[in-house]
N, C-alpha and C. Protein backbone atom coordinates (compact mmCIF):
# COMPACT_ATOMS: atom_id res chain seq x y z
N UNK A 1 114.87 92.99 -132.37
CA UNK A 1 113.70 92.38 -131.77
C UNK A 1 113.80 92.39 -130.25
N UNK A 2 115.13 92.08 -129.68
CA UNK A 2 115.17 92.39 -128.39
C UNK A 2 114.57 93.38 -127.74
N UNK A 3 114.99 94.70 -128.40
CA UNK A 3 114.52 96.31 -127.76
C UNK A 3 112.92 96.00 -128.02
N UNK A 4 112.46 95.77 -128.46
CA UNK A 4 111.15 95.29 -128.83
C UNK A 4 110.35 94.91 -127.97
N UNK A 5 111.47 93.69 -127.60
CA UNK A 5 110.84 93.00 -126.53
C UNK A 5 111.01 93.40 -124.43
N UNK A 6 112.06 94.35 -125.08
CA UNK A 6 112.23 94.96 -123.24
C UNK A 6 111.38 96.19 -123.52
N UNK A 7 110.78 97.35 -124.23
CA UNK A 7 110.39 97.76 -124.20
C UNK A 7 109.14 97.47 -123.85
N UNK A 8 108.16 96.02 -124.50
CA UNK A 8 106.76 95.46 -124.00
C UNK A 8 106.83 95.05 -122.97
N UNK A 9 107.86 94.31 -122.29
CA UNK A 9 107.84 94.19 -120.75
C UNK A 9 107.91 95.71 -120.15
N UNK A 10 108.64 96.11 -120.54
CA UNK A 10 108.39 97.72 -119.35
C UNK A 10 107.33 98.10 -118.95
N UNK A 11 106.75 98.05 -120.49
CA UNK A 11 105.15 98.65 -120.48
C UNK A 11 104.25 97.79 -119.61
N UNK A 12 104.35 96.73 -119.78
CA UNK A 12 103.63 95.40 -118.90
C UNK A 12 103.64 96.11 -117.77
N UNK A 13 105.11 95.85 -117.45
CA UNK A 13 105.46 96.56 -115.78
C UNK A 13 104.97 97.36 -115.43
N UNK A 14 104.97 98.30 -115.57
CA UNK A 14 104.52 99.41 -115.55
C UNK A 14 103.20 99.75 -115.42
N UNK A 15 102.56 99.05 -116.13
CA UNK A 15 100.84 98.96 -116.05
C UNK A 15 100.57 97.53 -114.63
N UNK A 16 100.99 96.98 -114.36
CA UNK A 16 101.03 95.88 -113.47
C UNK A 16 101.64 96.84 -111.94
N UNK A 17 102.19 97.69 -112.42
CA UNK A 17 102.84 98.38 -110.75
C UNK A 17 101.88 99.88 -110.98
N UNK A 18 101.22 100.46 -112.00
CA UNK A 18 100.26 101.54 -111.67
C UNK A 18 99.06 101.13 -111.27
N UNK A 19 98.52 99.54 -111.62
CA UNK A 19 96.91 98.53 -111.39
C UNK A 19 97.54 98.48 -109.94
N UNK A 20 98.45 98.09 -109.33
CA UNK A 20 98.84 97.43 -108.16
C UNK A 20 99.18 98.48 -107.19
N UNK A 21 99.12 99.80 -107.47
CA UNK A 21 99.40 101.32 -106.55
C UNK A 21 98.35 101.70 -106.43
N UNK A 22 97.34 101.49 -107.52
CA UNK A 22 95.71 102.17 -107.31
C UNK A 22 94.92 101.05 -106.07
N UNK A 23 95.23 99.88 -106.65
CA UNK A 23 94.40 98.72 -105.56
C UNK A 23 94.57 99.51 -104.40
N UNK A 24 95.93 99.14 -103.73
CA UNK A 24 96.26 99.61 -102.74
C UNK A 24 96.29 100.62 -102.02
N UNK A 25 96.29 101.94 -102.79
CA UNK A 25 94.94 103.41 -101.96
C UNK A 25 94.28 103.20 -101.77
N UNK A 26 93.20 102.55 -103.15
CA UNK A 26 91.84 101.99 -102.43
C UNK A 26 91.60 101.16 -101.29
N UNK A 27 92.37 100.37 -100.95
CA UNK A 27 92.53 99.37 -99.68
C UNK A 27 92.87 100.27 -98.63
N UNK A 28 93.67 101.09 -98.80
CA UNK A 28 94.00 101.69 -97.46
C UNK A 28 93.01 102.93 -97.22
N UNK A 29 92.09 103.44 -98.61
CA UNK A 29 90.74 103.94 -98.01
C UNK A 29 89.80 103.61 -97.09
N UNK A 30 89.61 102.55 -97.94
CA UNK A 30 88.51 101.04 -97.10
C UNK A 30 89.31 100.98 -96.01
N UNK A 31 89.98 101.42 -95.48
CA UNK A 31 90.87 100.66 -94.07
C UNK A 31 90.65 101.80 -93.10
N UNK A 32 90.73 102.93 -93.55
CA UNK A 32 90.48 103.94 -92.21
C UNK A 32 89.24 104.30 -92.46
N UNK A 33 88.58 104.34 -90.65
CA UNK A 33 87.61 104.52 -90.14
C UNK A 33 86.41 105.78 -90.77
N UNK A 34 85.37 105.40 -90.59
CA UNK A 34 84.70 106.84 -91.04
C UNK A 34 84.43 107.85 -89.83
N UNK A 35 84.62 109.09 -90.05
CA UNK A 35 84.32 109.53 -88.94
C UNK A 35 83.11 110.46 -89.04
N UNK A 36 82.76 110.55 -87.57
CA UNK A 36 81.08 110.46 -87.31
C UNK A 36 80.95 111.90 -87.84
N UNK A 37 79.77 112.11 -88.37
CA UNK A 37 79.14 112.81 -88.74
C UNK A 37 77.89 114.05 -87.57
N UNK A 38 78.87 114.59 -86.59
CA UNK A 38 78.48 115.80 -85.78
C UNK A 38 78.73 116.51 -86.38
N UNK A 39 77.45 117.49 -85.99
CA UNK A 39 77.78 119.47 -86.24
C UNK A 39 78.67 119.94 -85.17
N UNK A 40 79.08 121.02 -85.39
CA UNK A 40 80.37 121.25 -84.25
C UNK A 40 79.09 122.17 -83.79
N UNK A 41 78.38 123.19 -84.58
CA UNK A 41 77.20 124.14 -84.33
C UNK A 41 75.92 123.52 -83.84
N UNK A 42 75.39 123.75 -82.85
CA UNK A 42 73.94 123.30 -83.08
C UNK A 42 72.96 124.66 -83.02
N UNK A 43 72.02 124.74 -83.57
CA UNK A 43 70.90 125.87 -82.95
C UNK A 43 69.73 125.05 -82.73
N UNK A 44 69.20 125.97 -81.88
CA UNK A 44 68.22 125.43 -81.00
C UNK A 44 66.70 125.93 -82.24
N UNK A 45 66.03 125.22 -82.43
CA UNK A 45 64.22 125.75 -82.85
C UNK A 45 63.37 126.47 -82.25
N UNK A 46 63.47 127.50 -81.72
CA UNK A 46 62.29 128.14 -81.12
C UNK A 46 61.28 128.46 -82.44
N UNK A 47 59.93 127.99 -82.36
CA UNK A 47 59.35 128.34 -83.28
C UNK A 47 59.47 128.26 -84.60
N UNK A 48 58.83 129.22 -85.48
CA UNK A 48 59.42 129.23 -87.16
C UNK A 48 59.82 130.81 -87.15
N UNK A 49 60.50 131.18 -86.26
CA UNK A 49 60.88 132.89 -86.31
C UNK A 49 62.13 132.70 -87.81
N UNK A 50 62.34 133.46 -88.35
CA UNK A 50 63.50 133.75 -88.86
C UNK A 50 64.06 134.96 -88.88
């Protein structure tokens, strides 16, 4: 019953430290900045030539 019982804690663990690695990417997503949204290209409109 012991092995039983360290084996369901592992698993616990284990699911408690993979829930607790995902939070925390996500947090450190949410944490860096967005960056701005420029074209490096611009063209200019003359008209509707194509």
């Amino acid at each position: 019953m012991s092995r039983l019982l360290a084996a369901a804690l592992t698993v616990a663990a284990a699911a408690a430290l993979a829930v607790g690695a995902a939070l925390g990417v996500v947090a450190l997503l949410d944490a860096t900045p967005d960056q701005p949204n420029t074209p490096l290209i611009t063209y200019e409109n003359v008209g509707q030539e194509r």
